[in-house]
N, C-alpha and C. Protein backbone atom coordinates (compact mmCIF):
# COMPACT_ATOMS: atom_id res chain seq x y z
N UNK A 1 -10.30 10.34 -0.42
CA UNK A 1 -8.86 10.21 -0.52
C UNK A 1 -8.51 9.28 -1.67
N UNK A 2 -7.45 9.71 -2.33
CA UNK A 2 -7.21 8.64 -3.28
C UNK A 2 -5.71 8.20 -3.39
N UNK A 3 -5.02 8.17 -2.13
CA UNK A 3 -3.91 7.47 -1.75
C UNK A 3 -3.37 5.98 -2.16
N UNK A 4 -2.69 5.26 -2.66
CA UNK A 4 -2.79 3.81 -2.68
C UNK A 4 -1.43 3.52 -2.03
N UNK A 5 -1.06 2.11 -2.09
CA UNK A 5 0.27 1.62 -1.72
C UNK A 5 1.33 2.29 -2.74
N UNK A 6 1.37 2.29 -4.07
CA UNK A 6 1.93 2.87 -4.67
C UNK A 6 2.73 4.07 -3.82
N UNK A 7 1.21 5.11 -3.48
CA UNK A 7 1.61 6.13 -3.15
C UNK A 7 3.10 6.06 -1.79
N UNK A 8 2.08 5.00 -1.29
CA UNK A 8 3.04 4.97 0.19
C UNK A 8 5.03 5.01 0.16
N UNK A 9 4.90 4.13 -1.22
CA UNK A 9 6.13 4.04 -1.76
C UNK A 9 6.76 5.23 -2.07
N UNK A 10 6.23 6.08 -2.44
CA UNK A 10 6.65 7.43 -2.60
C UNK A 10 6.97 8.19 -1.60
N UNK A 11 6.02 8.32 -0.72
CA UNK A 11 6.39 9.30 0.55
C UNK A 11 7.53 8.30 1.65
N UNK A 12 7.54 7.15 1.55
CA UNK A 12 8.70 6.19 2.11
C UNK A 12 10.21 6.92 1.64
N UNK A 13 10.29 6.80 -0.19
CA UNK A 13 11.34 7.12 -0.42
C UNK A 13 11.40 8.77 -0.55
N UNK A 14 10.36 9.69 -0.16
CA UNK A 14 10.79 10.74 0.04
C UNK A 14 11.27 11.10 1.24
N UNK A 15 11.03 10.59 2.20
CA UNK A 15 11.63 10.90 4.21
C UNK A 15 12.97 9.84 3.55
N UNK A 16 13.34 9.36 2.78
CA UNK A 16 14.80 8.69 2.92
C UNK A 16 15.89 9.88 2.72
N UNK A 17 15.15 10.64 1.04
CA UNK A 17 15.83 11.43 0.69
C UNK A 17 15.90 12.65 1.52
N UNK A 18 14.85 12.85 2.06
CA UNK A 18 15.18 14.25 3.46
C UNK A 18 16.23 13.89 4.49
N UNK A 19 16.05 12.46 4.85
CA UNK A 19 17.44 12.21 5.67
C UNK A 19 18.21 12.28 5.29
N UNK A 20 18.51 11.60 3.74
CA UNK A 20 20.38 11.83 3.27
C UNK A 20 20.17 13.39 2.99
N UNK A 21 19.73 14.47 3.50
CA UNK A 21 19.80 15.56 3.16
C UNK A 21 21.09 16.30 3.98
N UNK A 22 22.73 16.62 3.73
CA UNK A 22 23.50 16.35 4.11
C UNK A 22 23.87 17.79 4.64
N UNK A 23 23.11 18.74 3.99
CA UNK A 23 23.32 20.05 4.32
C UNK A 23 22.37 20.31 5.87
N UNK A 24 21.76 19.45 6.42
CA UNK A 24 20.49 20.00 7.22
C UNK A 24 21.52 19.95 8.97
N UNK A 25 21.02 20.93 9.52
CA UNK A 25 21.41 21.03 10.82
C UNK A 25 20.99 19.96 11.81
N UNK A 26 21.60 19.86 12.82
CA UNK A 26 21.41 18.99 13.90
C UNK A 26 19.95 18.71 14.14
N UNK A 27 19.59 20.25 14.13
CA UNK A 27 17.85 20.08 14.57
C UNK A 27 17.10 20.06 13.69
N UNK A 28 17.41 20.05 12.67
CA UNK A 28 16.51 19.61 11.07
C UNK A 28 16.55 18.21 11.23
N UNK A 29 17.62 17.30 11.52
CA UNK A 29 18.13 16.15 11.33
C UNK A 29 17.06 15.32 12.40
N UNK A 30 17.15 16.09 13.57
CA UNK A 30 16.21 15.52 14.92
C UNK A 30 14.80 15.36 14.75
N UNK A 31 14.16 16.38 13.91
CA UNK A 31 12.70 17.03 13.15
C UNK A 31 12.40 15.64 12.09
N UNK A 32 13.34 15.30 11.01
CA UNK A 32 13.23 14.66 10.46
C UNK A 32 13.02 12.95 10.67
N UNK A 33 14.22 12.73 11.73
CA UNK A 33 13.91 11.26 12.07
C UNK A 33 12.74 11.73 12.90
N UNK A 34 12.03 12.05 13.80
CA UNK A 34 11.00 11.76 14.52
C UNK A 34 9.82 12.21 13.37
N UNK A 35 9.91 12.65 12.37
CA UNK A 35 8.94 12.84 11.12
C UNK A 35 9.08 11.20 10.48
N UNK A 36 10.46 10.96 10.07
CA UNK A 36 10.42 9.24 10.12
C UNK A 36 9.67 8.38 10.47
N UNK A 37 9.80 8.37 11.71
CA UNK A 37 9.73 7.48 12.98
C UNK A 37 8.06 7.76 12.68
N UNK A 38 7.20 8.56 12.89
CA UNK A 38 6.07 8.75 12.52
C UNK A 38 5.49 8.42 10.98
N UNK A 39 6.39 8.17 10.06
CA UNK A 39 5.98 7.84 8.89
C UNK A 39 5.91 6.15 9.10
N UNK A 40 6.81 5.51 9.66
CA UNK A 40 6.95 4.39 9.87
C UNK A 40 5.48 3.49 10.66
N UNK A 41 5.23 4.27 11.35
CA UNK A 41 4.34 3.75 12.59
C UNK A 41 2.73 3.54 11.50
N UNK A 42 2.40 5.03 10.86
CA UNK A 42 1.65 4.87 10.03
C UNK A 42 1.85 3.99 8.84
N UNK A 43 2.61 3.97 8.13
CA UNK A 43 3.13 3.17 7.37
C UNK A 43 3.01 1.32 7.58
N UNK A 44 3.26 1.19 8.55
CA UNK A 44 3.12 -0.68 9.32
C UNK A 44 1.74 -0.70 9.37
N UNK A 45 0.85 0.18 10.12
CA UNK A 45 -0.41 -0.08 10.12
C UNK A 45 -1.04 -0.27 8.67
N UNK A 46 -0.98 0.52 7.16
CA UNK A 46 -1.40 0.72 6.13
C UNK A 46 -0.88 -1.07 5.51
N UNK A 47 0.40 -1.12 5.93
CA UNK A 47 0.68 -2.37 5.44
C UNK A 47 0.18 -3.40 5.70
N UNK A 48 -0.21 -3.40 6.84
CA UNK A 48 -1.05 -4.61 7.95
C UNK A 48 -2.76 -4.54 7.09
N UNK A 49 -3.16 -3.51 6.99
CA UNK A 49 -4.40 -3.32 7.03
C UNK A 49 -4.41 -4.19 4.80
N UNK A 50 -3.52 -3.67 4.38
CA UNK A 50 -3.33 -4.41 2.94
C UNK A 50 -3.19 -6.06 3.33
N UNK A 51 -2.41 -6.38 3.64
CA UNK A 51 -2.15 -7.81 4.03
C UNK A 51 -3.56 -8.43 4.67
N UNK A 52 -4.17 -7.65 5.55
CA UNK A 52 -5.50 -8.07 6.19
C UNK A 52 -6.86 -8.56 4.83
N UNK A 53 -6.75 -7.01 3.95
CA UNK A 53 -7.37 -7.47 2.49
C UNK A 53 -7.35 -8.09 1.90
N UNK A 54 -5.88 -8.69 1.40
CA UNK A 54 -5.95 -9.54 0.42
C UNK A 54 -6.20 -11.36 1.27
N UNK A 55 -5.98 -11.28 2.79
CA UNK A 55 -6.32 -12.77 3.41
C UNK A 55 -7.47 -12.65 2.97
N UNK A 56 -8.59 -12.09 3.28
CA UNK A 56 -9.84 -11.73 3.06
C UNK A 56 -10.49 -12.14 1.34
N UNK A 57 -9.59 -11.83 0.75
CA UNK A 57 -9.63 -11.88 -0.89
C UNK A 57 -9.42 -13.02 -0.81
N UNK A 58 -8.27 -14.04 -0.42
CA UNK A 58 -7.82 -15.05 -0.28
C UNK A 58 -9.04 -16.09 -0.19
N UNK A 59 -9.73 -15.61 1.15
CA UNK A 59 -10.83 -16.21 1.74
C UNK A 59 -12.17 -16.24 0.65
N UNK A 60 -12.49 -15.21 0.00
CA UNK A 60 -13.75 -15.18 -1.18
C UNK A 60 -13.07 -16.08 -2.25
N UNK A 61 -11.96 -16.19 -2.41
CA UNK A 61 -12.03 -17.17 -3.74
C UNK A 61 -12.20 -18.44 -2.92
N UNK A 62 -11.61 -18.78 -2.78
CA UNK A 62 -11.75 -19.96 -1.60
C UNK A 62 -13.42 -20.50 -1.67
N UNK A 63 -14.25 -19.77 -1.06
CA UNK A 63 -15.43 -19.83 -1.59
C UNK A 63 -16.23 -19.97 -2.62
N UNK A 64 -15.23 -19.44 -3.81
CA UNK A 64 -16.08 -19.55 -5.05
C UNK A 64 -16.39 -18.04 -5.11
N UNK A 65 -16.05 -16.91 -4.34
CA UNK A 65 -16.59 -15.46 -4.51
C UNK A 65 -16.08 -14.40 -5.23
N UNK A 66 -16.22 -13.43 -6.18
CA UNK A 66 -15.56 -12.48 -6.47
C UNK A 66 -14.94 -11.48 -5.10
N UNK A 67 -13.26 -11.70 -5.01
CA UNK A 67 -12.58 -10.78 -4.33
C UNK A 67 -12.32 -9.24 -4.58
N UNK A 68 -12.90 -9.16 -5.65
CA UNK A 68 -12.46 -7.86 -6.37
C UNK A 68 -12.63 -6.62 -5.06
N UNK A 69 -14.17 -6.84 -4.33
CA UNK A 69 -14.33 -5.78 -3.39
C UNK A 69 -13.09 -5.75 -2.10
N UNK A 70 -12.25 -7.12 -1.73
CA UNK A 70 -11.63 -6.63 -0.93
C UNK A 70 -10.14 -6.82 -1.14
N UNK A 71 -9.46 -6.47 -2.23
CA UNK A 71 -8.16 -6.32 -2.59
C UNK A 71 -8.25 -4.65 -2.25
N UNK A 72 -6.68 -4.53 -1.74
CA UNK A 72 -6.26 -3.13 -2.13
C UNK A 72 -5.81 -2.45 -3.26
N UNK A 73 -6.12 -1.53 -3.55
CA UNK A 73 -5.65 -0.27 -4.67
C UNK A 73 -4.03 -0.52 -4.50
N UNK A 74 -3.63 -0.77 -5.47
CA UNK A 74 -2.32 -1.07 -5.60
C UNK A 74 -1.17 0.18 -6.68
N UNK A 75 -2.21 0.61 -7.65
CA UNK A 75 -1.92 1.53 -8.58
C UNK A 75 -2.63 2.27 -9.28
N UNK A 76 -2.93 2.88 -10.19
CA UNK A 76 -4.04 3.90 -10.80
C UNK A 76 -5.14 2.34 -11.17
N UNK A 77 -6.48 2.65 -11.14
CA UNK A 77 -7.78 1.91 -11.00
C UNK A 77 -7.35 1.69 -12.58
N UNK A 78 -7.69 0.66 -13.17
CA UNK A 78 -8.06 0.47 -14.76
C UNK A 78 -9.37 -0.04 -15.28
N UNK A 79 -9.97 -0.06 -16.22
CA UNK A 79 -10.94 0.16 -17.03
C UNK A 79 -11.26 -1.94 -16.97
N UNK A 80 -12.56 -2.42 -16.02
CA UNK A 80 -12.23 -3.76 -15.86
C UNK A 80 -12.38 -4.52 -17.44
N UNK A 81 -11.70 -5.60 -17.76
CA UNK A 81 -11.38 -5.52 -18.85
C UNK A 81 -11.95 -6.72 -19.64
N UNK A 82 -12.76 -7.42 -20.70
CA UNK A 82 -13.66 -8.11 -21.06
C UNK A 82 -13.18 -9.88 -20.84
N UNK A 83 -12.12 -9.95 -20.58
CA UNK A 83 -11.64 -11.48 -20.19
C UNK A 83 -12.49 -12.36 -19.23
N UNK A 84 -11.23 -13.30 -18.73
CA UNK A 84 -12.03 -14.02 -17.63
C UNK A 84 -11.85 -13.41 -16.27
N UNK A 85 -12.78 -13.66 -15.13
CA UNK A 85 -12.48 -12.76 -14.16
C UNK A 85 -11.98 -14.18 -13.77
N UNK A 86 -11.40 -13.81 -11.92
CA UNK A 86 -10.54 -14.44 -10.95
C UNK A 86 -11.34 -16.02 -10.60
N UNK A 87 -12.53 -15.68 -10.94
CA UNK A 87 -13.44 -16.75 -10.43
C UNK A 87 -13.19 -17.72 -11.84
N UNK A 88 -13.94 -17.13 -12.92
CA UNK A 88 -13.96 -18.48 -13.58
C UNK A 88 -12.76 -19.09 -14.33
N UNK A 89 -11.42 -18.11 -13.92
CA UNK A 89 -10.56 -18.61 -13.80
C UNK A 89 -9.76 -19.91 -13.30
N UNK A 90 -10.66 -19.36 -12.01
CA UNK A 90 -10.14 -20.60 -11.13
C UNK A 90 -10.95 -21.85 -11.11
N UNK A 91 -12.26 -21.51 -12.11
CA UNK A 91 -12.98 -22.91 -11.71
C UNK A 91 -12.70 -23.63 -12.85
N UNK A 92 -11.70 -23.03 -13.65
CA UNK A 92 -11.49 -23.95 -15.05
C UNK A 92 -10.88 -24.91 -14.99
């Protein structure tokens, strides 16, 4: 799977725009919030489970450790790049 938070942002503001969908019948309307309501539920968990990563990340620098393995995918992956990393950043 190659889903990220990014993505989540997307399918969030796409169930907004199906709701303001102004032409839809009663029972489109009913279909949709409980399609909502189910985006939501998944949605809190994905968020929880990000927030859980980066404490975790939090916790390896803290240590002195590269966090890189437990941050979340936030946007398209990039090419890691010849600077300083997070660590000897922080020990400067």
């Amino acid at each position: 799977m190659k889903n990220r938070l990014s993505d989540l942002n997307d399918h969030l503001f796409a169930q907004i725009e199906r709701l303001g969908d102004e032409e839809m019948t009663p029972d489109q309307i009913d279909a949709e919030v409980k399609r909502g309501e189910a985006i939501v539920k998944v949605s809190e968990q994905i968020v929880s489970m990000a927030a859980l990563q980066v404490q975790a990340a939090k916790v390896m620098v803290e240590y002195g450790n590269d966090p890189s393995g437990y941050l979340p995918q936030i946007g398209e992956k990039k090419p890691a790049s010849s600077g300083v990393s997070l660590i000897e950043a922080k020990k400067k």
